[in-house]
N, C-alpha and C. Protein backbone atom coordinates (compact mmCIF):
# COMPACT_ATOMS: atom_id res chain seq x y z
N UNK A 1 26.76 42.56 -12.31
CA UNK A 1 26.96 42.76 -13.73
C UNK A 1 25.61 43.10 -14.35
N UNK A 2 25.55 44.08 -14.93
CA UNK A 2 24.16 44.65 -15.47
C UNK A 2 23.82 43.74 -16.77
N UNK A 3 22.85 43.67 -17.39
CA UNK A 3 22.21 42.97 -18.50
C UNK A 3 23.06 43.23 -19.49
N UNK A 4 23.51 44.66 -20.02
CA UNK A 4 24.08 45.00 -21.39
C UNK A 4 26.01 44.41 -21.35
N UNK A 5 26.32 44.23 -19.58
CA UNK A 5 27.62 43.67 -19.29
C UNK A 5 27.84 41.90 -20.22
N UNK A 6 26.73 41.82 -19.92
CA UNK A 6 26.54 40.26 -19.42
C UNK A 6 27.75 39.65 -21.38
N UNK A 7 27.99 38.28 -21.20
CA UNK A 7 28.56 38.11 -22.49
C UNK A 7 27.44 37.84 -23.19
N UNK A 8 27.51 37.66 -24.60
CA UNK A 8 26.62 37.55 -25.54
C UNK A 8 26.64 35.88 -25.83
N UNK A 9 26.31 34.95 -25.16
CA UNK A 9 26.77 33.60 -25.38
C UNK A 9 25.48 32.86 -26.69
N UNK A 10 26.13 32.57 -27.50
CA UNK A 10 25.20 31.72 -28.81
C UNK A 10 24.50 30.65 -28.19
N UNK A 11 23.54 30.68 -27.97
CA UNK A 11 22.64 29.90 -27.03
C UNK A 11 22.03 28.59 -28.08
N UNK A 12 22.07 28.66 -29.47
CA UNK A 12 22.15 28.12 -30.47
C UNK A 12 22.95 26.48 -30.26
N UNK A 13 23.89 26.90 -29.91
CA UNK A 13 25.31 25.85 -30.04
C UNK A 13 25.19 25.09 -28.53
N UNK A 14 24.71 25.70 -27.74
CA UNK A 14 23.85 24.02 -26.44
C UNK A 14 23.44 23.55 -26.88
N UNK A 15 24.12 22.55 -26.46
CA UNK A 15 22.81 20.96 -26.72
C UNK A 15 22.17 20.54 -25.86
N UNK A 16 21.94 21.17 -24.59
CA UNK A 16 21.61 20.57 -23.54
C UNK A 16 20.48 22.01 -23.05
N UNK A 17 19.08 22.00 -22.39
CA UNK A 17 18.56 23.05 -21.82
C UNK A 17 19.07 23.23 -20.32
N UNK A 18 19.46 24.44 -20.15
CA UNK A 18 19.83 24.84 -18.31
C UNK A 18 18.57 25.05 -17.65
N UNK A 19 18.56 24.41 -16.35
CA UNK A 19 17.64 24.54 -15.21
C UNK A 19 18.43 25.65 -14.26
N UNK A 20 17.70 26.29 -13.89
CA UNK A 20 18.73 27.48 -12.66
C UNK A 20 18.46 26.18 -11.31
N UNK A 21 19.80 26.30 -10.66
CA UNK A 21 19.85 25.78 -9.40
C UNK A 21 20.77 26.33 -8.75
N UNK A 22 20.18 26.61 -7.39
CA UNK A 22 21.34 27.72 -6.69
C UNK A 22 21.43 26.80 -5.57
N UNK A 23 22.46 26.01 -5.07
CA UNK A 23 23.11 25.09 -4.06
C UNK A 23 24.55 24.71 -4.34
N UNK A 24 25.11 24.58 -2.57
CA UNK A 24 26.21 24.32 -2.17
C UNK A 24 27.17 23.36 -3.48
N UNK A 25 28.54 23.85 -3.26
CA UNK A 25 29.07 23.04 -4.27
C UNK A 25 30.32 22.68 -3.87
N UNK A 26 31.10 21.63 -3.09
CA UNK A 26 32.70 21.79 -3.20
C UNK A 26 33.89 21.42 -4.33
N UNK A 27 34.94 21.42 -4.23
CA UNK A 27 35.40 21.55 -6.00
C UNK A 27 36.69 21.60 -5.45
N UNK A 28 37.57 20.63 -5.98
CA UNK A 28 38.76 20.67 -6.11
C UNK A 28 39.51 21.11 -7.79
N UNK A 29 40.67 21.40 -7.86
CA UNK A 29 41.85 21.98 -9.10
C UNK A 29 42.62 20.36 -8.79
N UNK A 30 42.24 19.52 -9.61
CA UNK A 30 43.37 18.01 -9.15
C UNK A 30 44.64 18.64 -8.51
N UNK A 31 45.05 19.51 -9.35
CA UNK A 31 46.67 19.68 -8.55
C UNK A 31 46.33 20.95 -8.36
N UNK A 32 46.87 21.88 -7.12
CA UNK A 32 47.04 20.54 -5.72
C UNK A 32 45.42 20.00 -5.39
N UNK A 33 45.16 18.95 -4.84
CA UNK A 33 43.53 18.54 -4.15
C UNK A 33 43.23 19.01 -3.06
N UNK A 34 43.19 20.20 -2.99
CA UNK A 34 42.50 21.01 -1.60
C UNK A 34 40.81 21.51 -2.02
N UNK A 35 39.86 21.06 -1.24
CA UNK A 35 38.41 21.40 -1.66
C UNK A 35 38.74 22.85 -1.29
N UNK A 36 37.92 23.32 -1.91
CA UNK A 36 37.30 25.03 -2.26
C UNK A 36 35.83 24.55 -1.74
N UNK A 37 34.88 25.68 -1.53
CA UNK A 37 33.04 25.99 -1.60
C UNK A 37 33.18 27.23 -2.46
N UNK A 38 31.82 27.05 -3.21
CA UNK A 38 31.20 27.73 -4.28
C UNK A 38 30.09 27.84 -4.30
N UNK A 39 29.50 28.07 -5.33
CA UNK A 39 27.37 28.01 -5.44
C UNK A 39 27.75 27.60 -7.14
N UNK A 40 27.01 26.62 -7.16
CA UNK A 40 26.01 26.20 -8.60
C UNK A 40 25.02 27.10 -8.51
N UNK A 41 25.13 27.69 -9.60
CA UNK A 41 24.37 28.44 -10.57
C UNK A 41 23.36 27.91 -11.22
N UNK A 42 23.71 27.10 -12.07
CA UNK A 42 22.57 26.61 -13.41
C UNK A 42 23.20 25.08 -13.61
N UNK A 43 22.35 24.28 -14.08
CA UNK A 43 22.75 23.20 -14.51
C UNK A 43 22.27 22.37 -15.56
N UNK A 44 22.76 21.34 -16.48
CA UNK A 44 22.46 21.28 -17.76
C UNK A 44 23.30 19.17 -17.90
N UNK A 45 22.27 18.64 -18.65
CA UNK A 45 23.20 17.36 -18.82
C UNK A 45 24.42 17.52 -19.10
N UNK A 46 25.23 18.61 -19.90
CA UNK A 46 26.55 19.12 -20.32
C UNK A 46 27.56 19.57 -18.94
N UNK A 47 27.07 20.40 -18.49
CA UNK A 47 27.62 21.36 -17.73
C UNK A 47 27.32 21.95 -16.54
N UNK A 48 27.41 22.60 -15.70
CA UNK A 48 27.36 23.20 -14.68
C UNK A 48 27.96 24.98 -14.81
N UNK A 49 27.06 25.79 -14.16
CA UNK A 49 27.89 27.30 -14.40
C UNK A 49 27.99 27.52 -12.03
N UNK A 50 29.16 27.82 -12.06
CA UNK A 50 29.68 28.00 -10.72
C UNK A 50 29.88 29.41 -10.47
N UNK A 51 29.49 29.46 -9.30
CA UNK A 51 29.96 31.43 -8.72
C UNK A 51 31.25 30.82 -7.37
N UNK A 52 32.12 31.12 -7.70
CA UNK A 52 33.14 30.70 -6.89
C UNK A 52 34.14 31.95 -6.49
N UNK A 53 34.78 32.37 -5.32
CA UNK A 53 35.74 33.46 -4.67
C UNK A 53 36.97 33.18 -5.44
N UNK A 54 37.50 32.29 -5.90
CA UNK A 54 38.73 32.46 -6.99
C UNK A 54 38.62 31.96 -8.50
N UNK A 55 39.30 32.51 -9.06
CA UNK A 55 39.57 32.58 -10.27
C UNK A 55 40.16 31.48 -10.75
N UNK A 56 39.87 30.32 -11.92
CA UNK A 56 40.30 28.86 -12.30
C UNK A 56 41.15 29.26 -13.78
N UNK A 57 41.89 29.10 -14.63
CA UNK A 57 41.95 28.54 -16.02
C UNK A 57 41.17 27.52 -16.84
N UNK A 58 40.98 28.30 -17.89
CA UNK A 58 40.35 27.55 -18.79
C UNK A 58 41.43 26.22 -19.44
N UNK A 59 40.47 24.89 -18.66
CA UNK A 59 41.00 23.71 -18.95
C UNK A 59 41.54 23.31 -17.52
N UNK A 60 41.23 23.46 -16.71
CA UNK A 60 41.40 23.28 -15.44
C UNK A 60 40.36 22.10 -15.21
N UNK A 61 41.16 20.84 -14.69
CA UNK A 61 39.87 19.61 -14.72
C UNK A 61 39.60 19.71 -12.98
N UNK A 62 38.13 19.91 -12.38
CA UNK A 62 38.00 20.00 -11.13
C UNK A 62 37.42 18.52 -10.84
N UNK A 63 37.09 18.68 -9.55
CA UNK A 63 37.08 17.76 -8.90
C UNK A 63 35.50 17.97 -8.31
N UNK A 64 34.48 17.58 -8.51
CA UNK A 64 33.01 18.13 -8.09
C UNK A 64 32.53 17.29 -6.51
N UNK A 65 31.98 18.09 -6.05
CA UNK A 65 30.90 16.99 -4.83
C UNK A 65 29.89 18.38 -4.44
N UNK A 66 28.60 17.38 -4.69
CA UNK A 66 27.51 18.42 -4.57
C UNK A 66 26.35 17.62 -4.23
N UNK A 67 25.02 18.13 -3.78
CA UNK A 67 24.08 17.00 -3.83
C UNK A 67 22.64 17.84 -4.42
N UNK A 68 22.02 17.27 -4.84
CA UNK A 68 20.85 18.27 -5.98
C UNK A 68 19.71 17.78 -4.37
N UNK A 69 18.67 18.96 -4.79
CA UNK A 69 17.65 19.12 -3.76
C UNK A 69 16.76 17.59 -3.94
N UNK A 70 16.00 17.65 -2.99
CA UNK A 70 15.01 16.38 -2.59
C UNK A 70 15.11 15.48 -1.58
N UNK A 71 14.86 14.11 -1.43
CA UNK A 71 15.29 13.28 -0.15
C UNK A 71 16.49 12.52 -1.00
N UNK A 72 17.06 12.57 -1.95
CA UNK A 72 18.41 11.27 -1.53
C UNK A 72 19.45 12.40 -1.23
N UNK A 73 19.99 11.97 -0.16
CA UNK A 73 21.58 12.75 0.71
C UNK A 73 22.81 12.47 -0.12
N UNK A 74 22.51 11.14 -1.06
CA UNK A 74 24.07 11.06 -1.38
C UNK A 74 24.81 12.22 -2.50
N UNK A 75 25.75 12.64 -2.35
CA UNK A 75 26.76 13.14 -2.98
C UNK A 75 27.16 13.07 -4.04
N UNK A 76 27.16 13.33 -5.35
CA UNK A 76 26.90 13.46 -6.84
C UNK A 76 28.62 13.63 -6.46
N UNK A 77 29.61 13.38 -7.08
CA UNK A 77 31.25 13.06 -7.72
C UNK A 77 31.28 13.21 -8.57
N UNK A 78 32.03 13.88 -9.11
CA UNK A 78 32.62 14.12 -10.90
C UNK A 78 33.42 14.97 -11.24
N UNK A 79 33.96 14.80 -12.02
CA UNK A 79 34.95 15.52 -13.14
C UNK A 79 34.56 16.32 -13.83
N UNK A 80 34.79 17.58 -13.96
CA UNK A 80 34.64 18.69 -15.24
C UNK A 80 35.58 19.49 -15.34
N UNK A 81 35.49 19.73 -16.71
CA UNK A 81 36.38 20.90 -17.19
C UNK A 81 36.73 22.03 -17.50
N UNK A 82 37.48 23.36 -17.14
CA UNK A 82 36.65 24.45 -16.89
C UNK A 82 36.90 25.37 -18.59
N UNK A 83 34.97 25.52 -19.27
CA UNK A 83 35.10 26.05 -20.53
C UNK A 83 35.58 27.68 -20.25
N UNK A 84 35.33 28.56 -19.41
CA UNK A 84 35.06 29.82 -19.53
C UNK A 84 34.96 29.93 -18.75
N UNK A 85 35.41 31.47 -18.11
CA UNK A 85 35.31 32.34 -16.88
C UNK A 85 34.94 33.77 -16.81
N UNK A 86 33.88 34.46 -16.15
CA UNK A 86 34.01 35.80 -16.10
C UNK A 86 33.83 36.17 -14.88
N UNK A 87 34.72 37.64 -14.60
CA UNK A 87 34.58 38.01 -13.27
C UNK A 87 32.86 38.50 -13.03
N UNK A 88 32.17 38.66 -11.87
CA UNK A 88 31.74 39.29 -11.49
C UNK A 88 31.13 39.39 -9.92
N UNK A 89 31.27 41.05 -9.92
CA UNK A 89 30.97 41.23 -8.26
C UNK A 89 32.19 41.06 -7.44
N UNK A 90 33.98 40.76 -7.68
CA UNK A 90 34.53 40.54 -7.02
C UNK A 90 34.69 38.79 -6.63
N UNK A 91 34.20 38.01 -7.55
CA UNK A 91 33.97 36.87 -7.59
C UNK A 91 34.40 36.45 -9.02
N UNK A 92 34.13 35.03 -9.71
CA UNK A 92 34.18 34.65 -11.00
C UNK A 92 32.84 33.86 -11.39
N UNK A 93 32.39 33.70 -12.37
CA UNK A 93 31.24 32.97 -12.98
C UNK A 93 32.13 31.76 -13.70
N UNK A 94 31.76 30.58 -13.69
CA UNK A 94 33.02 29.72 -13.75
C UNK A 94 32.05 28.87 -14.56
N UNK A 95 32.29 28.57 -15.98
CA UNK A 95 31.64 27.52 -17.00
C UNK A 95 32.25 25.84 -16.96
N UNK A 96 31.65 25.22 -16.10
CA UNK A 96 32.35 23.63 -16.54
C UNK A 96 31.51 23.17 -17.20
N UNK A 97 32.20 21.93 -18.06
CA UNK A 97 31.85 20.73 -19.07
C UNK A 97 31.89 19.28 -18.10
N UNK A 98 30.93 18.82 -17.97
CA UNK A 98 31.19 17.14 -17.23
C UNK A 98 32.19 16.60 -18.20
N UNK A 99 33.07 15.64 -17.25
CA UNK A 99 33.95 14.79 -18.34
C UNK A 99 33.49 13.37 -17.82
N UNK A 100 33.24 13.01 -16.87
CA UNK A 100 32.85 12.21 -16.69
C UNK A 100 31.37 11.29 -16.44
């Protein structure tokens, strides 16, 4: 997606600053609970932005397991909700909200 594609998002209305982080992500749709893999994108105390091979609805509560870089191994769990989606590349750019 070229620069002038990209959406125009009000960067104003975060409350939270994004760090880019590009690592493994698995993710369930509660119904049905079958894990998916993806890539985290960016991440933010709010939210998470996902590059994932299928396409979610907005309001779709997933199911997260991921682990952020450094030495602890354990597995970060959580709930989010999906704000926004755009295709790109044959893929989707996938906006979640933590709910938990």
């Amino acid at each position: 997606m070229s620069e002038d594609n990209k959406p125009k998002l009000d960067l104003e209305r975060r409350k939270y600053k994004r760090v880019e982080l590009i690592t493994n992500v698995k993710y369930a749709v509660l119904v049905p609970k079958a894990f998916e893999e993806g890539l985290i994108q960016n991440i933010s105390e709010g939210g998470l932005c996902l590059l994932l091979k299928k396409g979610l609805n907005v309001g779709d509560i997933l199911h997260l397991e991921f682990q952020l870089p450094g030495d602890n191994p354990e597995s970060i769990k959580t709930l989010v909700r999906v704000q926004w989606q755009l295709p790109k590349e044959g893929k989707f750019l996938v906006g979640v909200k933590f709910i938990t």
